[in-house]
C-alpha atoms as a PDB file:
ATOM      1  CA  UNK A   1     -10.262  85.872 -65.418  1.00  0.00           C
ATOM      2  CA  UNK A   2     -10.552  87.676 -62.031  1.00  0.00           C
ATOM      3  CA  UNK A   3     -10.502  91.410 -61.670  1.00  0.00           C
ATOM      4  CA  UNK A   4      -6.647  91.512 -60.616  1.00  0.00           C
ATOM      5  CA  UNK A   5      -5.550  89.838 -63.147  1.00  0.00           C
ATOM      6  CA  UNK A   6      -7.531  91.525 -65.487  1.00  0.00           C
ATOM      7  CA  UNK A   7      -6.087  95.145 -64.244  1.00  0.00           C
ATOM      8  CA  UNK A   8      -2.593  93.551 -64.547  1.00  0.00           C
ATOM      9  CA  UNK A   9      -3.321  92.876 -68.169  1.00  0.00           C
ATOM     10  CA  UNK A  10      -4.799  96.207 -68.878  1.00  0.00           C
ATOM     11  CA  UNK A  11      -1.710  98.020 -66.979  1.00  0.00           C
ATOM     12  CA  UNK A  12       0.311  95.620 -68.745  1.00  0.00           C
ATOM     13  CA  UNK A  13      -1.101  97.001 -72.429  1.00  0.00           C
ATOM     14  CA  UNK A  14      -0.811 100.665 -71.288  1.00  0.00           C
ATOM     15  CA  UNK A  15       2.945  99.967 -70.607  1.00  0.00           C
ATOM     16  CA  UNK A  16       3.261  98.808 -73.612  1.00  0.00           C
ATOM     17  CA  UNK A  17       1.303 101.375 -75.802  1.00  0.00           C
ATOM     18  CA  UNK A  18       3.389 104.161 -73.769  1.00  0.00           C
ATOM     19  CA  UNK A  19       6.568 102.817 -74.980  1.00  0.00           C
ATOM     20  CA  UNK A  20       5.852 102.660 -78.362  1.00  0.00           C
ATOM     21  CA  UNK A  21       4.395 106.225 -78.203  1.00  0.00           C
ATOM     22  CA  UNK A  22       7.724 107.365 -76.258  1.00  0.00           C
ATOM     23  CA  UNK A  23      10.051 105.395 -78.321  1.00  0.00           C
ATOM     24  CA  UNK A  24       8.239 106.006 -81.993  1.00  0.00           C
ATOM     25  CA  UNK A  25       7.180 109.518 -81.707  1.00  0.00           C
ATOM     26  CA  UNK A  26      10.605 111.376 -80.995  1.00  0.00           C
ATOM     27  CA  UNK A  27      12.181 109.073 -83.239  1.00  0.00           C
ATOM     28  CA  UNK A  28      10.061 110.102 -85.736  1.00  0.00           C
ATOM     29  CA  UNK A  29      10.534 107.423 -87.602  1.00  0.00           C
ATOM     30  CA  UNK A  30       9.026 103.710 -88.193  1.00  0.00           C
ATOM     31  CA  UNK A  31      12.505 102.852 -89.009  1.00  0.00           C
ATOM     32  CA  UNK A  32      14.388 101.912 -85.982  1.00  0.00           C
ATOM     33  CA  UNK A  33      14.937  98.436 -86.147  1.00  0.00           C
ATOM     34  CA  UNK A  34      16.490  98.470 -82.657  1.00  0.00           C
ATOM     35  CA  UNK A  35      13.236  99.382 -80.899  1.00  0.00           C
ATOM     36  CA  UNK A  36      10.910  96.975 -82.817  1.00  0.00           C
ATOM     37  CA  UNK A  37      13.790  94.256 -81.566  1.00  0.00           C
ATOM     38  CA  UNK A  38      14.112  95.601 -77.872  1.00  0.00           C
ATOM     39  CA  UNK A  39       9.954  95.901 -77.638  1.00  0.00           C
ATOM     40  CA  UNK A  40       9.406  91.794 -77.675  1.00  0.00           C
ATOM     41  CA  UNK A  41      12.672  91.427 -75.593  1.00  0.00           C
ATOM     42  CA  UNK A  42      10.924  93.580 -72.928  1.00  0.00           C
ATOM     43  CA  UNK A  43       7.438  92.628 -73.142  1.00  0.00           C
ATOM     44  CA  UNK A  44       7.571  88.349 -74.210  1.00  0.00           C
ATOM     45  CA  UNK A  45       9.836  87.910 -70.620  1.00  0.00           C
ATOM     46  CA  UNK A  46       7.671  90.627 -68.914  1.00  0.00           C
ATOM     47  CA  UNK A  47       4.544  89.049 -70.038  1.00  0.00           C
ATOM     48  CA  UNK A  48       5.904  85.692 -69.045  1.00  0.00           C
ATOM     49  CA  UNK A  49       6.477  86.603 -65.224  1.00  0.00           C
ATOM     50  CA  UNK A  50       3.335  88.115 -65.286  1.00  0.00           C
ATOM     51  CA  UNK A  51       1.641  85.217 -66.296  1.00  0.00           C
ATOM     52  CA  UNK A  52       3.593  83.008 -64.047  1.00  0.00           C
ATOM     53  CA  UNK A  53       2.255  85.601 -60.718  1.00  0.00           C
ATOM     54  CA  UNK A  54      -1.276  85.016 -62.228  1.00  0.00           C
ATOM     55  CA  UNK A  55      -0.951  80.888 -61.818  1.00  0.00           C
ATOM     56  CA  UNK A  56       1.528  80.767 -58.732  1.00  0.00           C
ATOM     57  CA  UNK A  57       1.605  83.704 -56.540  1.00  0.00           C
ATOM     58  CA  UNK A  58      -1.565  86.005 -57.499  1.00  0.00           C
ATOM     59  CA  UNK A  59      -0.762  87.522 -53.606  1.00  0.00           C
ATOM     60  CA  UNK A  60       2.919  88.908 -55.211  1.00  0.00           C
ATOM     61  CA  UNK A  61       0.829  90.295 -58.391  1.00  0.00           C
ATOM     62  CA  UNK A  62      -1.258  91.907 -56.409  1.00  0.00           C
ATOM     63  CA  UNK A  63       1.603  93.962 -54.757  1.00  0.00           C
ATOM     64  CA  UNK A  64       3.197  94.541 -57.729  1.00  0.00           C
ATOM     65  CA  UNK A  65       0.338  96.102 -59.785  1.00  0.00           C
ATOM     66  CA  UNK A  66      -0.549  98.845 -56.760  1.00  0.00           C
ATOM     67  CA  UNK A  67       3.217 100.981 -57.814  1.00  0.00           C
ATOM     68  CA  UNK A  68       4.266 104.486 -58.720  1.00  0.00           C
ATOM     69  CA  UNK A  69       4.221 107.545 -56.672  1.00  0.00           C
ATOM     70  CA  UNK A  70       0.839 107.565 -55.731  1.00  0.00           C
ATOM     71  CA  UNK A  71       1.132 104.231 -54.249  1.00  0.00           C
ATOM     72  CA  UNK A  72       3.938 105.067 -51.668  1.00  0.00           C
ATOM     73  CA  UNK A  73       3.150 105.942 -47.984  1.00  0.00           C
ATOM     74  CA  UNK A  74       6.108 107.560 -47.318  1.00  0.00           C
ATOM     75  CA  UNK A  75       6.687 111.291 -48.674  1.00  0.00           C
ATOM     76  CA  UNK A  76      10.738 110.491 -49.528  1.00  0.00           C
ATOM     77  CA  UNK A  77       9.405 107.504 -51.378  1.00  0.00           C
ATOM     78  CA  UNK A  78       6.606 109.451 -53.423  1.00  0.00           C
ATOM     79  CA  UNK A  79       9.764 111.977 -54.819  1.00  0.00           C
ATOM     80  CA  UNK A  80      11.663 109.296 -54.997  1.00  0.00           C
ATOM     81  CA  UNK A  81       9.609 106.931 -57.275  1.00  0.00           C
ATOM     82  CA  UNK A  82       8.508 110.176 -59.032  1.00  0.00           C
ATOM     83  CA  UNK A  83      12.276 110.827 -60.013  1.00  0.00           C
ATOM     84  CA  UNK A  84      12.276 107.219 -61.388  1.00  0.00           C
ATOM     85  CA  UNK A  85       9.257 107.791 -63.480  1.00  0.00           C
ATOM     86  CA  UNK A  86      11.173 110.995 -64.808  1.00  0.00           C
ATOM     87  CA  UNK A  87      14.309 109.218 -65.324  1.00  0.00           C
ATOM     88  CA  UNK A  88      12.368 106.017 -66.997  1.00  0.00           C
ATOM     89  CA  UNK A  89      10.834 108.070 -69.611  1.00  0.00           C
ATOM     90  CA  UNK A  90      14.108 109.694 -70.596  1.00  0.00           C
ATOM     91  CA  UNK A  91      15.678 106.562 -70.850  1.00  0.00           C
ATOM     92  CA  UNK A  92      13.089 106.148 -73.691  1.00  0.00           C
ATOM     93  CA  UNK A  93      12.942 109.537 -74.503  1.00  0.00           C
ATOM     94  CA  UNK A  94      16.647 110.100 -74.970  1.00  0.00           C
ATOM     95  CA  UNK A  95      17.651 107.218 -77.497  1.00  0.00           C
ATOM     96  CA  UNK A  96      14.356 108.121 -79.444  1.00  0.00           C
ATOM     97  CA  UNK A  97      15.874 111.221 -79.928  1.00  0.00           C
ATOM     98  CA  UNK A  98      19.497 109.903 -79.963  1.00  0.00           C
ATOM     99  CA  UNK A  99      18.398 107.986 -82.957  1.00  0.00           C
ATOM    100  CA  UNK A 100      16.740 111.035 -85.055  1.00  0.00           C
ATOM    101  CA  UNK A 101      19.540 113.354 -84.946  1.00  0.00           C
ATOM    102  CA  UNK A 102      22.365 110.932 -85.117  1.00  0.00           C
ATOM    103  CA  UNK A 103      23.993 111.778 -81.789  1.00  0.00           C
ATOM    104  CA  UNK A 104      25.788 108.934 -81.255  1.00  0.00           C
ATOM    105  CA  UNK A 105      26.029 105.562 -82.749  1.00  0.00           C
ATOM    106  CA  UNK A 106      25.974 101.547 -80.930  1.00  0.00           C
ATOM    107  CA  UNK A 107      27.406  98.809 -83.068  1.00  0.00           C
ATOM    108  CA  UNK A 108      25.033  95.488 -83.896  1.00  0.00           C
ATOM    109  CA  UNK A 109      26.852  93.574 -81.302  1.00  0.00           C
ATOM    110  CA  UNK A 110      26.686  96.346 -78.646  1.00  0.00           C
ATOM    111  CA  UNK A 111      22.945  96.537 -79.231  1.00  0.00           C
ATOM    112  CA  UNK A 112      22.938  92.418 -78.967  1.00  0.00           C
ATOM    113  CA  UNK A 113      24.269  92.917 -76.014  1.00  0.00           C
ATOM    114  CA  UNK A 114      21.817  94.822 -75.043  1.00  0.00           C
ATOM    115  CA  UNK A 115      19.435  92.787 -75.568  1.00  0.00           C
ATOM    116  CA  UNK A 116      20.839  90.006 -73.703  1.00  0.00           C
ATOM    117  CA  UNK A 117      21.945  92.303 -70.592  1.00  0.00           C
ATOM    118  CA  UNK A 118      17.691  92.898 -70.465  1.00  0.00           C
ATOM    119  CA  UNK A 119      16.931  89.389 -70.405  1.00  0.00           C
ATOM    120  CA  UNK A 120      19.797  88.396 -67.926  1.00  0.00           C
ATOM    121  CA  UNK A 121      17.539  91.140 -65.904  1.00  0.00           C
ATOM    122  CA  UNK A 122      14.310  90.103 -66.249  1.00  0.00           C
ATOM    123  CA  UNK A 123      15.797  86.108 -65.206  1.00  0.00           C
ATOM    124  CA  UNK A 124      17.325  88.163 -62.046  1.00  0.00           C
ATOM    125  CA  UNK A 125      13.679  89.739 -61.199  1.00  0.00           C
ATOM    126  CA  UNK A 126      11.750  86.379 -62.000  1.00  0.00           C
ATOM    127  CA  UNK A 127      14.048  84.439 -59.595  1.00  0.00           C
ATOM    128  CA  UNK A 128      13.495  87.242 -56.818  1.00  0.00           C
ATOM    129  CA  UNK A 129       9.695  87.020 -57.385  1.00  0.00           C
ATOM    130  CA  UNK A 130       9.959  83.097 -56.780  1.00  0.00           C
ATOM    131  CA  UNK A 131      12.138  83.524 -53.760  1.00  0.00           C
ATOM    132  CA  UNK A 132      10.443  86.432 -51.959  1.00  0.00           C
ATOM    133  CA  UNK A 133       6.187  86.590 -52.505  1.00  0.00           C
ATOM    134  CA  UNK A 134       6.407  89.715 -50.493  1.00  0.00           C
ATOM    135  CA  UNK A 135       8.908  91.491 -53.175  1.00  0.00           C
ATOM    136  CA  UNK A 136       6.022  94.747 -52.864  1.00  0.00           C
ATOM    137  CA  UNK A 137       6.720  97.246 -55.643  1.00  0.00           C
ATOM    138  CA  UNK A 138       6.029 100.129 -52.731  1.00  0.00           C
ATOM    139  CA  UNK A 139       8.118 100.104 -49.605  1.00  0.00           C
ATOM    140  CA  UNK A 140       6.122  98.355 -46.842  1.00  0.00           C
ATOM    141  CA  UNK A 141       6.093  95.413 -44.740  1.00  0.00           C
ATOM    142  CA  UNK A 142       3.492  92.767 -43.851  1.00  0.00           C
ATOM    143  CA  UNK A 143       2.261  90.982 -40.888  1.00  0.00           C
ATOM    144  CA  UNK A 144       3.266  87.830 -41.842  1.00  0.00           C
ATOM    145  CA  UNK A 145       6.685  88.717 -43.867  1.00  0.00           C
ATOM    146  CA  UNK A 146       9.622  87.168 -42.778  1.00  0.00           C
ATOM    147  CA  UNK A 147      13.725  88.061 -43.587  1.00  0.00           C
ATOM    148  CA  UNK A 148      14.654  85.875 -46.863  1.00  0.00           C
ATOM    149  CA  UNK A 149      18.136  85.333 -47.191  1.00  0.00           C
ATOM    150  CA  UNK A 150      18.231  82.485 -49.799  1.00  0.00           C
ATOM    151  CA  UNK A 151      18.767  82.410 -53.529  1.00  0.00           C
ATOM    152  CA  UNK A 152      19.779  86.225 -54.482  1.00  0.00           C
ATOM    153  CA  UNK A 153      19.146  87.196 -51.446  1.00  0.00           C
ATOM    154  CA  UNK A 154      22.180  85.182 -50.253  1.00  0.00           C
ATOM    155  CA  UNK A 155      24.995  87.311 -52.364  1.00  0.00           C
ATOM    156  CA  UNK A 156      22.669  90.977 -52.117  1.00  0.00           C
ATOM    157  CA  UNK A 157      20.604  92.068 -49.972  1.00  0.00           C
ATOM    158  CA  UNK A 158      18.339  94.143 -53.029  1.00  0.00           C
ATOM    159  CA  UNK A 159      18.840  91.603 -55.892  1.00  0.00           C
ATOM    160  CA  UNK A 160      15.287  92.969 -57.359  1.00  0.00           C
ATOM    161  CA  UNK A 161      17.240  96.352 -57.853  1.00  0.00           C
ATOM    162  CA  UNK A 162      20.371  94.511 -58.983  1.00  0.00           C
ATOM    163  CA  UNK A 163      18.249  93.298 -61.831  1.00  0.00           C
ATOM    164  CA  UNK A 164      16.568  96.838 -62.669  1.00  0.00           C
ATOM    165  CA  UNK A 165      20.435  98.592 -62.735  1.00  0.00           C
ATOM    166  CA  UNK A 166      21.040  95.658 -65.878  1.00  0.00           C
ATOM    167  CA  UNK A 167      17.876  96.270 -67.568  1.00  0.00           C
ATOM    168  CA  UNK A 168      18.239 100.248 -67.519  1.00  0.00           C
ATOM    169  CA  UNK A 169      21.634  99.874 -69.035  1.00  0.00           C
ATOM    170  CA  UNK A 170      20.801  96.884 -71.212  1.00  0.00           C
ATOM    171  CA  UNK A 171      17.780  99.099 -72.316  1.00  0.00           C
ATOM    172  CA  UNK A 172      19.862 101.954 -73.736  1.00  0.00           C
ATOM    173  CA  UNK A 173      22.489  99.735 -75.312  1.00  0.00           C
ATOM    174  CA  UNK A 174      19.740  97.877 -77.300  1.00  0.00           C
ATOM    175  CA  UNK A 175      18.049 100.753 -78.513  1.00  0.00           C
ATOM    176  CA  UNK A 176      21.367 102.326 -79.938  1.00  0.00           C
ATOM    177  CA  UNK A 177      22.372 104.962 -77.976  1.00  0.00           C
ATOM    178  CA  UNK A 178      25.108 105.773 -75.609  1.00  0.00           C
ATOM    179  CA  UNK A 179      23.343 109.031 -74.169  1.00  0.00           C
ATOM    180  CA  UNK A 180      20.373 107.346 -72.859  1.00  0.00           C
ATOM    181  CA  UNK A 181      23.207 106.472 -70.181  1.00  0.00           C
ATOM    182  CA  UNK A 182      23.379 109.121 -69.098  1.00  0.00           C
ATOM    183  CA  UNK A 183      19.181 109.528 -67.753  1.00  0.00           C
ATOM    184  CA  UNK A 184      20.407 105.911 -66.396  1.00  0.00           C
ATOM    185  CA  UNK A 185      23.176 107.757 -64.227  1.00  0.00           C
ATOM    186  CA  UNK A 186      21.153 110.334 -62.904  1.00  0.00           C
ATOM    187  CA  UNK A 187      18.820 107.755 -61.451  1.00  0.00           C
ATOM    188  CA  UNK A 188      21.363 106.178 -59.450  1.00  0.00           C
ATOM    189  CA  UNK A 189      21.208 108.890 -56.511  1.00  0.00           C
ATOM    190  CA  UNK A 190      17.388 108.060 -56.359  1.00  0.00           C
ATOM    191  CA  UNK A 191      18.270 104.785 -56.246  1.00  0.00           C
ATOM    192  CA  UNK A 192      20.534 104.484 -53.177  1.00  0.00           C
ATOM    193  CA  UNK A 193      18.245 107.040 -51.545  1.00  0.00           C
ATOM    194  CA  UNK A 194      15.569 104.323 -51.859  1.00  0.00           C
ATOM    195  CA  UNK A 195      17.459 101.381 -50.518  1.00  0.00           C
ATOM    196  CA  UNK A 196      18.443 103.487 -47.833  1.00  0.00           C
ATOM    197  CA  UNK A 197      14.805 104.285 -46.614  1.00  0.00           C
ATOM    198  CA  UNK A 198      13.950 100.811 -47.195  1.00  0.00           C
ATOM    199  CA  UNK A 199      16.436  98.918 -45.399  1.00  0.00           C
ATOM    200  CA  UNK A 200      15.653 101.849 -42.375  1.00  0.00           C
ATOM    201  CA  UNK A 201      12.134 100.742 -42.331  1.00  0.00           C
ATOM    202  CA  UNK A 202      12.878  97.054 -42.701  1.00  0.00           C
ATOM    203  CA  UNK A 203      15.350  96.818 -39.514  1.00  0.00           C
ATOM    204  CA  UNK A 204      12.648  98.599 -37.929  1.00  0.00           C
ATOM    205  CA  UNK A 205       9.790  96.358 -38.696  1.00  0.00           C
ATOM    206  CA  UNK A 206      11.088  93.350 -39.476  1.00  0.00           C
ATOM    207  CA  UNK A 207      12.714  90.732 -36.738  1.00  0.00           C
ATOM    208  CA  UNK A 208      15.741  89.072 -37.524  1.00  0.00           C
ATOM    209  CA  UNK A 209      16.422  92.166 -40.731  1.00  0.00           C
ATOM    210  CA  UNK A 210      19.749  93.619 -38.500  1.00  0.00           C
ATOM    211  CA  UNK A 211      21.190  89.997 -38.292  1.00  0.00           C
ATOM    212  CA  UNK A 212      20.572  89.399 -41.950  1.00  0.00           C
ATOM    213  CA  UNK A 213      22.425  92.236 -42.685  1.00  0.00           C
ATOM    214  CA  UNK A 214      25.299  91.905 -40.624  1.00  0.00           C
ATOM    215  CA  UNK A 215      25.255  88.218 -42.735  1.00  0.00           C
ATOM    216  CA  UNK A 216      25.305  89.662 -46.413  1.00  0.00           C
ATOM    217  CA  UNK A 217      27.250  92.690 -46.321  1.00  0.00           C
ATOM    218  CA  UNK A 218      26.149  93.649 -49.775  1.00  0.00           C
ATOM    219  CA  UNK A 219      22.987  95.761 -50.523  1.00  0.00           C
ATOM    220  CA  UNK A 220      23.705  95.728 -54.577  1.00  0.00           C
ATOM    221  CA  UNK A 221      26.617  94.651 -56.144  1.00  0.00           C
ATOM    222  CA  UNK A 222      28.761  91.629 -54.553  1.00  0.00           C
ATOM    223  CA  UNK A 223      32.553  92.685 -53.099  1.00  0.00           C
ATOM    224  CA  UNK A 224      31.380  96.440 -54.182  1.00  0.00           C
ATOM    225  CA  UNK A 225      28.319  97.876 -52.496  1.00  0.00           C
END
């Protein structure tokens, strides 16, 4: 095992111990049989992909394990991912607590479906990762990188983000809570901010990006935005 895909394991097993820490603690309770469902729904698909970037596309892994604020060149992006990072723990957070003072209450099915909605996701992400090796989890382009426009990319122009707007809602349905909706809402401005500065910088950078666009009018959601 090299030394990438040993720090993708590692930051693998420190998103995971996070989680249970965020989801456990203000919950302060063991019993919360959503979570200890959602938990392998996250991390058996997660794990999968990540395995599957280890075998076929170690290039792609690479780009995805450099992320977060830090990792940004741009100063928008930094706040921007740093809003996420907020908004992602609160959408942890929130149900946690949701579920330890009874604030409001998902039925079984809604919580199946919540479960479902985050694999559905995680398929959406894994077929982006197959389509596009240069899906970077910071905003950048590469020498080589060319316009993809098949697959996904063929309906939206940001399937990758299509996928995360399903898992942040499927998240909050499967761990019982409708408030943790509402840290999903107040993400939304930071994410159109981001596809903003990213399509900016990719019509800039990268030939053929304008005509792509003017191709698949959608950034997000087909016949909407």
């Amino acid at each position: 095992m090299n030394s990438l895909e040993l720090k993708a394991l590692a930051g693998f097993l420190g998103f995971f111990v996070a989680m249970v820490v965020l989801l456990f603690i203000p919950a302060w309770t063991l019993d919360y049989w959503q979570a200890w469902v959602f938990l392998p729904v996250l991390f058996l698909p997660a794990l999968a992909i990540t395995v599957y970037l280890m075998k076929k596309d170690p290039q792609l892994l690479a780009r995805r394990v450099h992320a977060g604020p830090t990792a940004e060149k741009e100063t928008s992006q930094k706040i921007i991912q740093f809003i996420t990072s907020i908004g992602y723990t609160a959408m942890l957070v929130v149900p946690a607590l949701d579920h330890r003072f009874h604030w409001s209450r998902v039925s079984f099915y809604g919580v199946v479906a919540g479960d479902v909605l985050v694999v559905v996701a995680f398929l959406i992400i894994f077929f982006v990762y197959r389509e596009n090796t240069f899906a970077s989890a910071t905003i950048e382009t590469y020498p080589d990188q060319k316009v993809v426009s098949t697959g996904l990319y063929a309906m939206v122009r940001h399937p990758m983000y299509t996928g995360g707007l399903l898992l942040f809602i499927g998240m909050s349905l499967s761990l019982g809570s409708w408030w943790g909706l509402l840290a999903y809402l107040l993400m939304i401005p930071a994410l159109i901010w981001r596809i903003h500065d990213e399509e900016r910088l990719l019509t800039k950078n990268l030939p053929d990006y304008g005509e792509y666009k003017n191709k698949v009018r959608y950034r997000l959601i087909p016949f909407v935005w």
